[in-house]
N, C-alpha and C. Protein backbone atom coordinates (compact mmCIF):
# COMPACT_ATOMS: atom_id res chain seq x y z
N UNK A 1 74.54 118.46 59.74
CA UNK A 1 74.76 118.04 61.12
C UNK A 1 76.05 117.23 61.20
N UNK A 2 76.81 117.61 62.19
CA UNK A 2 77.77 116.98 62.55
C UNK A 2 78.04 115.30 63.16
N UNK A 3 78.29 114.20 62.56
CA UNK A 3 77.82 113.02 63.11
C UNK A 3 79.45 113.09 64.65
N UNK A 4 78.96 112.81 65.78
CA UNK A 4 79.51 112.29 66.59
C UNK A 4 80.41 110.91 66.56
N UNK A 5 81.77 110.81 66.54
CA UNK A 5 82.35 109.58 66.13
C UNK A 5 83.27 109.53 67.00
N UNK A 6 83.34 108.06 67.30
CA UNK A 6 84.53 107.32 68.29
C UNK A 6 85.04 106.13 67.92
N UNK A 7 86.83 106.07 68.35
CA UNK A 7 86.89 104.08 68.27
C UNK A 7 86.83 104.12 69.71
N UNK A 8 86.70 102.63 69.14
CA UNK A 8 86.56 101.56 70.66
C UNK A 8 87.71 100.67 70.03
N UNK A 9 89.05 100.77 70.69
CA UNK A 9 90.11 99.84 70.39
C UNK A 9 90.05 98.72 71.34
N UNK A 10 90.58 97.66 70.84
CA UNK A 10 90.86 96.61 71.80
C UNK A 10 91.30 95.26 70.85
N UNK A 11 91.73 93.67 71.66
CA UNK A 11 91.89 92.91 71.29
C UNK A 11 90.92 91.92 70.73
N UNK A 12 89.21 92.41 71.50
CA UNK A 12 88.43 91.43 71.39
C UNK A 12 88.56 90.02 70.80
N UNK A 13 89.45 89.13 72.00
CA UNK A 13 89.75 87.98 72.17
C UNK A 13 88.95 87.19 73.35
N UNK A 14 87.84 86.99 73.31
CA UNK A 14 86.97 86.79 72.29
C UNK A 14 86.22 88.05 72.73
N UNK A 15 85.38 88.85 71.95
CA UNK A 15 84.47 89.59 72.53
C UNK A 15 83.83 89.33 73.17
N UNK A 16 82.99 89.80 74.68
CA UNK A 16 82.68 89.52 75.70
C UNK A 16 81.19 89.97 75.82
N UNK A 17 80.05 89.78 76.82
CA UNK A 17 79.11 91.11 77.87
C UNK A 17 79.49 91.92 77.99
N UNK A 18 80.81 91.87 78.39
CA UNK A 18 81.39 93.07 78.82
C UNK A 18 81.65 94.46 77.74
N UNK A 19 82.68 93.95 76.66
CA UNK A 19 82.57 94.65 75.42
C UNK A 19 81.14 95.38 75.04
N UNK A 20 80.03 94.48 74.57
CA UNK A 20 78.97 94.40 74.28
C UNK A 20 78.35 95.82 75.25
N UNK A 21 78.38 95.98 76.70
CA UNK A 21 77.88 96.79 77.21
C UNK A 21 78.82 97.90 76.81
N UNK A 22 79.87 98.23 76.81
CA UNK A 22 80.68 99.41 76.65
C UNK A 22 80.05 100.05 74.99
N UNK A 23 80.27 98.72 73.78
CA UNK A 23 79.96 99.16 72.96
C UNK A 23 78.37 100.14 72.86
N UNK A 24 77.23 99.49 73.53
CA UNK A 24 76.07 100.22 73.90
C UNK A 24 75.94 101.48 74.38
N UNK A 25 77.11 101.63 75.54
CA UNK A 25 77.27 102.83 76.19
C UNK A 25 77.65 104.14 75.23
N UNK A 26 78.48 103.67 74.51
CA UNK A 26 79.49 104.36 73.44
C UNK A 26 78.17 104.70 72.49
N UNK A 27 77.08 103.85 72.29
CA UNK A 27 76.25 104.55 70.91
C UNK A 27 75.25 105.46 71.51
N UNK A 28 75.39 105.71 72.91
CA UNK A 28 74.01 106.62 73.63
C UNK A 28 74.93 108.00 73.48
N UNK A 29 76.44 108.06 73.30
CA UNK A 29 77.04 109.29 73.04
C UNK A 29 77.38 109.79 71.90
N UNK A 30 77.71 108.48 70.92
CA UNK A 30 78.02 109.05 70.07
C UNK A 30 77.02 108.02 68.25
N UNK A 31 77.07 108.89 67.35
CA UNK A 31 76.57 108.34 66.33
C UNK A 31 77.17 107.60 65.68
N UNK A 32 78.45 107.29 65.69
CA UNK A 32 79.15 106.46 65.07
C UNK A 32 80.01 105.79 66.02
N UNK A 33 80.30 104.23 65.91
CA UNK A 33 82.07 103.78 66.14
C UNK A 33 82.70 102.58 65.90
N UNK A 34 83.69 103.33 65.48
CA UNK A 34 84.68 102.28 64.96
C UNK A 34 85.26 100.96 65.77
N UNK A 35 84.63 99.85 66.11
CA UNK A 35 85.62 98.86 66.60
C UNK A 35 86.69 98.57 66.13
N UNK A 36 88.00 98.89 66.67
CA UNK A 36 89.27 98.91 66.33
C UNK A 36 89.63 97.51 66.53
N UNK A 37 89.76 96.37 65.99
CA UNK A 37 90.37 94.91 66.62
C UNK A 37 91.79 95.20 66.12
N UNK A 38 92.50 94.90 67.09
CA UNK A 38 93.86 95.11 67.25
C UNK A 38 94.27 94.08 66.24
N UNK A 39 94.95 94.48 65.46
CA UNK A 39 95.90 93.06 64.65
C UNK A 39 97.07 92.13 65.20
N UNK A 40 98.05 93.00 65.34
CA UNK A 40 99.28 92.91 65.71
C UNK A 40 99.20 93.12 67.42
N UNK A 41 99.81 92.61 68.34
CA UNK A 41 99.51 92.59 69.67
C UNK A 41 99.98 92.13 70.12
N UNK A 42 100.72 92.38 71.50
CA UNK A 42 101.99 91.26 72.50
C UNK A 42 101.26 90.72 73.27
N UNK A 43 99.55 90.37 73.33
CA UNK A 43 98.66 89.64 74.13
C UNK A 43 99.24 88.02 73.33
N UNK A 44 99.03 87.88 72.22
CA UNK A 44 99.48 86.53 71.33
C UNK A 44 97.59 85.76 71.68
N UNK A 45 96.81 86.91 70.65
CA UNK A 45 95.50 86.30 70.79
C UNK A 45 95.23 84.58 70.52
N UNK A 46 94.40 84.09 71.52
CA UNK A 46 93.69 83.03 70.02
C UNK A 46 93.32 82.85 69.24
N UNK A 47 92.51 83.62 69.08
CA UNK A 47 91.70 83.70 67.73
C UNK A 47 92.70 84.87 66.55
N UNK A 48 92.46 84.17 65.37
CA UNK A 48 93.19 85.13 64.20
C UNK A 48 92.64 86.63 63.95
N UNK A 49 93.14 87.11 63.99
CA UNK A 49 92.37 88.42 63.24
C UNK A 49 90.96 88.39 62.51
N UNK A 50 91.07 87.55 61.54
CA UNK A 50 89.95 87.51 60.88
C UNK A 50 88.28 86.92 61.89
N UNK A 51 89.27 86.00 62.73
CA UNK A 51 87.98 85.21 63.25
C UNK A 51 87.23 86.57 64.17
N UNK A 52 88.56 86.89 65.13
CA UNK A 52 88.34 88.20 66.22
C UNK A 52 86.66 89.60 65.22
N UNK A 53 87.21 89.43 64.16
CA UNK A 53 86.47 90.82 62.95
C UNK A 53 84.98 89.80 63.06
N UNK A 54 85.10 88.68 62.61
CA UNK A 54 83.94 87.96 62.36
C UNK A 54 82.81 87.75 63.75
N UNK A 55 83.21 87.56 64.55
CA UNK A 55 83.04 87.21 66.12
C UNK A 55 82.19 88.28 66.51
N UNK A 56 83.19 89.95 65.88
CA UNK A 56 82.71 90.83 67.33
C UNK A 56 81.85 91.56 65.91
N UNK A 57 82.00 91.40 64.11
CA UNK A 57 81.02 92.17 63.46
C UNK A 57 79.47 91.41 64.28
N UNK A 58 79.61 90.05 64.38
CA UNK A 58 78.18 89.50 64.39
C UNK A 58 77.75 89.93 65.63
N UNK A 59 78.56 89.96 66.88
CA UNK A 59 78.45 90.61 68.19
C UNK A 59 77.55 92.09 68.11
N UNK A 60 78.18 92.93 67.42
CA UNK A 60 77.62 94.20 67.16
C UNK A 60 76.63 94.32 65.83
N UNK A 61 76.33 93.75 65.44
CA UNK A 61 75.20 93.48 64.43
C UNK A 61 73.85 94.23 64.34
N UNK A 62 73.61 94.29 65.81
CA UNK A 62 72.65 95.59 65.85
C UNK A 62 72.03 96.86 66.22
N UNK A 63 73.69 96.93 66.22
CA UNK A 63 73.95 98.19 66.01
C UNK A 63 74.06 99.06 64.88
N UNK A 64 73.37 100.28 64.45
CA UNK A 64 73.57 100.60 63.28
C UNK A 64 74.40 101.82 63.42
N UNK A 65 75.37 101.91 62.29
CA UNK A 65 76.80 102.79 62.67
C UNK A 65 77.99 102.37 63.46
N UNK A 66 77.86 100.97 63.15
CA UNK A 66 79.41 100.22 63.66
C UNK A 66 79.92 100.10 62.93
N UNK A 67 81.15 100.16 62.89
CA UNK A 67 82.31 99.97 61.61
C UNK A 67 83.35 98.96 62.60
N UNK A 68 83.20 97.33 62.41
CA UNK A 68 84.68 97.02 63.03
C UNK A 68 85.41 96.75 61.46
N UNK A 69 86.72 97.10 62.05
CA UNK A 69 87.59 96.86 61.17
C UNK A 69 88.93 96.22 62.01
N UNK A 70 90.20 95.85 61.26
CA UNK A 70 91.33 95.72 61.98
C UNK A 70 91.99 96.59 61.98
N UNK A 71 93.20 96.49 62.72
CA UNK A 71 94.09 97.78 62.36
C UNK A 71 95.75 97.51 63.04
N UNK A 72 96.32 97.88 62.70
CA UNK A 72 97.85 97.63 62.51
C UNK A 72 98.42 99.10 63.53
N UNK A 73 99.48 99.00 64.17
CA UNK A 73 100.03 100.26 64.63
C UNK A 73 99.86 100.78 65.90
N UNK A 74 99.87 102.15 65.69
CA UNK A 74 99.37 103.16 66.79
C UNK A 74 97.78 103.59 66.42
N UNK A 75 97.19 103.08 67.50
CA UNK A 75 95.70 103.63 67.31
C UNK A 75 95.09 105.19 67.05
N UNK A 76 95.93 105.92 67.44
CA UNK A 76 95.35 107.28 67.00
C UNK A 76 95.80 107.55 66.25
N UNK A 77 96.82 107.02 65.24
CA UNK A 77 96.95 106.90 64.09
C UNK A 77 95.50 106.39 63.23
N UNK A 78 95.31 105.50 63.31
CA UNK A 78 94.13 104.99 62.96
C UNK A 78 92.56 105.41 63.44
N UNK A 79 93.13 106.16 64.17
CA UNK A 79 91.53 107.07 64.54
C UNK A 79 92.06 108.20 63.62
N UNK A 80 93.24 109.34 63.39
CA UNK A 80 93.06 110.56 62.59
C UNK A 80 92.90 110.04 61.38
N UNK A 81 93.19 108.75 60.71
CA UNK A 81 92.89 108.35 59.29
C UNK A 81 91.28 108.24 59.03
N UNK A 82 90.49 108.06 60.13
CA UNK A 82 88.93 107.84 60.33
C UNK A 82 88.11 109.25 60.35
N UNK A 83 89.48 110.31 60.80
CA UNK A 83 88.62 111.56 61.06
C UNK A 83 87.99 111.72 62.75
N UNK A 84 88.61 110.91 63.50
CA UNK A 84 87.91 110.97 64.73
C UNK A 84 89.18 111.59 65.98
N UNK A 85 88.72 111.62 66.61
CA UNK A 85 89.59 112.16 67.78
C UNK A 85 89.20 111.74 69.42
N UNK A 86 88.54 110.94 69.35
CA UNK A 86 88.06 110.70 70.82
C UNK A 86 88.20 108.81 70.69
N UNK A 87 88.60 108.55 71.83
CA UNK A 87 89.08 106.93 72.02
C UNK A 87 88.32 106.90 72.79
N UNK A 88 87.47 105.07 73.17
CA UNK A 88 86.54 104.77 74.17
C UNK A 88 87.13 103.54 74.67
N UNK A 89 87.67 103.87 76.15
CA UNK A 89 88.11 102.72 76.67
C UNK A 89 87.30 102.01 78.10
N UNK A 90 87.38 100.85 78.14
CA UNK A 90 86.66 100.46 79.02
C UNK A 90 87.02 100.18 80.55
N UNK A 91 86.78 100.50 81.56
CA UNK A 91 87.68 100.99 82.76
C UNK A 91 86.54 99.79 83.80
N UNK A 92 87.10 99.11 84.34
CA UNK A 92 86.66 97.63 85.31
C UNK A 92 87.01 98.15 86.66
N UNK A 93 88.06 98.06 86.69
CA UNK A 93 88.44 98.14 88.24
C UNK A 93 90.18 99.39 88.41
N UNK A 94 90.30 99.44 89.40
CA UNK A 94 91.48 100.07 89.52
C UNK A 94 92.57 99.52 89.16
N UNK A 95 92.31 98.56 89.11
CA UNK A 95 93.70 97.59 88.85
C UNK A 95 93.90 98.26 86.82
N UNK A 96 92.74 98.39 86.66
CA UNK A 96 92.90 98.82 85.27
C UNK A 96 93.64 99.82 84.75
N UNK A 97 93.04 101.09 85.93
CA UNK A 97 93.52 102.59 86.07
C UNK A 97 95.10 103.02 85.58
N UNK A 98 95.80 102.03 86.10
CA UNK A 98 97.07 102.93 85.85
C UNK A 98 97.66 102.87 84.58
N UNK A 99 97.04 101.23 84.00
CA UNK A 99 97.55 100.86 82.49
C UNK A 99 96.93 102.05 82.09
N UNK A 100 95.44 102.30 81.84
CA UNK A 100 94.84 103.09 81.19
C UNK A 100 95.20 104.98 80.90
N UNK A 101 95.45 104.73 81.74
CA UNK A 101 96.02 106.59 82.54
C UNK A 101 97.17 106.40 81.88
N UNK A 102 98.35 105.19 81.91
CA UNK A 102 99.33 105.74 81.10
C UNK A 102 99.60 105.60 79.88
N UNK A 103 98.53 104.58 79.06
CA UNK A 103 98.14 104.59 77.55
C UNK A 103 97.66 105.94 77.53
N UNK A 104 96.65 107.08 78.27
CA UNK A 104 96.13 108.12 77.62
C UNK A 104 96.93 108.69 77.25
N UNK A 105 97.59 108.96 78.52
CA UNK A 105 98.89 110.14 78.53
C UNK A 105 99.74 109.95 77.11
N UNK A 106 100.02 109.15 76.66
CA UNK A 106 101.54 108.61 76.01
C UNK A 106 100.22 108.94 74.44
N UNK A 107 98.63 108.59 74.32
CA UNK A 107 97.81 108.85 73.10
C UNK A 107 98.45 110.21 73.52
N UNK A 108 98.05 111.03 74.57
CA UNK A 108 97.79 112.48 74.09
C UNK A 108 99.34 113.43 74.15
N UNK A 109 100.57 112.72 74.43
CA UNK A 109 101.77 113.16 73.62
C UNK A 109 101.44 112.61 72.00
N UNK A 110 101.50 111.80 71.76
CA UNK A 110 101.65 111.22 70.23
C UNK A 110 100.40 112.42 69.23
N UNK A 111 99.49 112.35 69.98
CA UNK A 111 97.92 113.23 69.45
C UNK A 111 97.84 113.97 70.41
N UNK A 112 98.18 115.41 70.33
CA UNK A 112 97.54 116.18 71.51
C UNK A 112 95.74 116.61 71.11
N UNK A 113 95.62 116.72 70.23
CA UNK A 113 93.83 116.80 69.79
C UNK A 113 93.60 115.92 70.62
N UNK A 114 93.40 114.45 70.71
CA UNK A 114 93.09 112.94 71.13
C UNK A 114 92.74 112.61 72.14
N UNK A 115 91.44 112.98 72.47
CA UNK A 115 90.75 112.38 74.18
C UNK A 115 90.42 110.88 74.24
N UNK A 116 90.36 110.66 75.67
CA UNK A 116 89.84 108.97 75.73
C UNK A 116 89.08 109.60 76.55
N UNK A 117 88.30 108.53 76.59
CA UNK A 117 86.87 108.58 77.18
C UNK A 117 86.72 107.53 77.87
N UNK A 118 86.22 107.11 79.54
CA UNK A 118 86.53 105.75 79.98
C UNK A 118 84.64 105.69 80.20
N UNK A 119 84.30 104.46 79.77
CA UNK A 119 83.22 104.00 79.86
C UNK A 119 83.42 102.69 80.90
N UNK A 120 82.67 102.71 81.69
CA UNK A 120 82.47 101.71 82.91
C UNK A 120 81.14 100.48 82.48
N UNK A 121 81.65 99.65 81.94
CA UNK A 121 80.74 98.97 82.15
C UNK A 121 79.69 98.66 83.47
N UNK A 122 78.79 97.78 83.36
CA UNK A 122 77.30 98.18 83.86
C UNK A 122 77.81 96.60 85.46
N UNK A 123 77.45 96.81 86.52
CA UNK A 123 78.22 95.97 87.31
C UNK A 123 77.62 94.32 87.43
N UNK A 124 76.73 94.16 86.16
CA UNK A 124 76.83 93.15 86.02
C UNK A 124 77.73 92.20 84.69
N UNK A 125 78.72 93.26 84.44
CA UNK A 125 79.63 92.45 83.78
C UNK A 125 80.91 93.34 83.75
N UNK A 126 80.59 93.61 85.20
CA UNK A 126 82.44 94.40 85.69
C UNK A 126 83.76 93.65 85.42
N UNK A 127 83.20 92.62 86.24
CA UNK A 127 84.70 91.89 86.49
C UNK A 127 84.76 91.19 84.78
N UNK A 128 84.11 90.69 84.43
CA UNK A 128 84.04 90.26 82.82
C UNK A 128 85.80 90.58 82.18
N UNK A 129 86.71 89.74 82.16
CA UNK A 129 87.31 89.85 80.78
C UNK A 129 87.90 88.86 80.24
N UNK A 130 88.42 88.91 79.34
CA UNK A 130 88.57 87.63 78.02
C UNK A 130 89.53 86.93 78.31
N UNK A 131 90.54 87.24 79.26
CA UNK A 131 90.89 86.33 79.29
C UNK A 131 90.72 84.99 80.14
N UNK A 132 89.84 85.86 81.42
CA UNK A 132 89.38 84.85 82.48
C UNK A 132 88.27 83.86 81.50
N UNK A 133 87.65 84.55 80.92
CA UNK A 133 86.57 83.59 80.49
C UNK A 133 87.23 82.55 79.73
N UNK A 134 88.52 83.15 78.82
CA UNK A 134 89.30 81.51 78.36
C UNK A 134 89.72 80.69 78.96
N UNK A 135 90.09 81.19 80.59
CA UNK A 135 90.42 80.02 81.24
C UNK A 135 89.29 79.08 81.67
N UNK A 136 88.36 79.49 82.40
CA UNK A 136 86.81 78.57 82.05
C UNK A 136 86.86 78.20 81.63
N UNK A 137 86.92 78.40 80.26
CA UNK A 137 86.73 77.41 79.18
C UNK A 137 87.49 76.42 78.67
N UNK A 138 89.07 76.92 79.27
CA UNK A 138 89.25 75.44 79.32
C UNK A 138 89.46 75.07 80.55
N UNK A 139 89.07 75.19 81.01
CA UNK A 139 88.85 74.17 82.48
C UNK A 139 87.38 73.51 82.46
N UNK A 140 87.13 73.63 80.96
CA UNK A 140 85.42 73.03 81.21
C UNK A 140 84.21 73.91 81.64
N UNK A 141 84.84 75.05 82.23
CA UNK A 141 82.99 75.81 82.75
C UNK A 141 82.53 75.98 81.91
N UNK A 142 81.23 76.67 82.36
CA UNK A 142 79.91 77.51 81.54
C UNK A 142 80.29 78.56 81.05
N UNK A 143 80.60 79.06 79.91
CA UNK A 143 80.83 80.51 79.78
C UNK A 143 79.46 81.78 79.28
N UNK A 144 78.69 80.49 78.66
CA UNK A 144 77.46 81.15 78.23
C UNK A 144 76.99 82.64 79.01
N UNK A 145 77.35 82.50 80.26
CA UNK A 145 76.66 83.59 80.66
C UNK A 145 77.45 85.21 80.47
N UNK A 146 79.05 84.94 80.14
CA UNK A 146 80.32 85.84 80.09
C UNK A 146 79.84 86.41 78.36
N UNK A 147 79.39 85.29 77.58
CA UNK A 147 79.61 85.89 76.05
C UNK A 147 78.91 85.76 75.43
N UNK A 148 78.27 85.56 74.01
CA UNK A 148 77.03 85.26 73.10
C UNK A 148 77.51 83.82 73.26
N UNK A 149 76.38 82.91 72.56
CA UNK A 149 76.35 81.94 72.35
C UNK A 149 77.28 81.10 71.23
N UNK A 150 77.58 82.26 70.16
CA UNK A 150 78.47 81.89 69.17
C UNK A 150 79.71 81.83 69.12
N UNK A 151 80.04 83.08 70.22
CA UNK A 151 81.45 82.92 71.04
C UNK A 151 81.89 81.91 71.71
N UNK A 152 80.86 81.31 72.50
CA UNK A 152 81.41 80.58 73.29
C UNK A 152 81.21 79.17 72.55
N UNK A 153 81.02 78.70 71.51
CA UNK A 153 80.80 77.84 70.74
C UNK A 153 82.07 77.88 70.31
N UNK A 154 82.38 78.99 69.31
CA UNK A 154 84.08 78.82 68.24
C UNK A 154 84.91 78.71 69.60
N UNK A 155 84.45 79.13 71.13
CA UNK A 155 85.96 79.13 72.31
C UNK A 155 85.56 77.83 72.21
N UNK A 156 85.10 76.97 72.76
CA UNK A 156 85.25 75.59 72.77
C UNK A 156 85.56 74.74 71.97
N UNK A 157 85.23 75.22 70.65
CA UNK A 157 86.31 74.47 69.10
C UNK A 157 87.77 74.98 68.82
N UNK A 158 87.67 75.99 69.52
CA UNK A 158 89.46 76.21 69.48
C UNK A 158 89.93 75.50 70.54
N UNK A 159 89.31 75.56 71.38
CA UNK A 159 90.23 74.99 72.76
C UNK A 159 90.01 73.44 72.62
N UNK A 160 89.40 72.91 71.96
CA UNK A 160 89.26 71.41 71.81
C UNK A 160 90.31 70.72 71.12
């Protein structure tokens, strides 16, 4: 039998609900996937690489058939080294759309094999993303309800 495989690229700075639901969505299609944590990145994460791997392995923990790893480069580079060919990106709002549409396009010159796949998170953690929740956090809010508990623990020791 053929196992079904996808990445899920991103910065997961910090991993989110939001993530968390996409990643779920992604295992009702497919049997395997790779969390791609971006290494290198013109976002200029907070968290290091290593912490980002540590954060979102424990995040996805129970899931069985997650592989996060880091990764350096062009991502479908790093998906044909995996053997995969399908990207899972997570699509919020329109405002998202056009970045997304023109990352596909520019994957599927570089990889013409290379589909993305847009998974919509669930609309109770649409608007959800990482970086709003860092500003909360330092402005003092609650974030508990945006991320796990452990996340939002190391966000408040970094930002302290």
């Amino acid at each position: 039998m053929i196992k079904r495989r996808a990445v899920y690229p991103g910065t997961f700075d910090p991993i989110t609900y939001g993530h968390i639901d996409i990643i779920k969505r992604a295992f009702e299609l497919f049997d395997e996937v790779f969390i791609a944590v971006a290494r290198n990145t013109e976002k200029e994460p907070l968290f290091k690489t290593e912490e980002r791997l540590a954060l979102t392995k424990l995040a996805t923990k129970e899931f069985k058939g997650v592989r996060v790893e880091a990764f350096d480069g062009l991502v479908v580079k790093y998906a044909a080294s995996k053997g995969v060919r399908i990207l899972i990106r997570g699509l919020r709002a329109t405002s998202d759309f056009d970045y997304e549409f023109q990352m596909a396009l520019t994957n599927q010159k570089l990889a013409p094999n290379m589909e993305t796949i847009y998974l919509m998170p669930s609309e109770t953690h649409f608007y959800i993303s990482s970086r709003l929740i860092k500003e909360i956090a330092r402005l003092g809010g609650d974030i508990e309800h945006f991320v796990p508990s452990f996340v939002a623990k190391k966000l408040k020791e970094k930002l302290a």
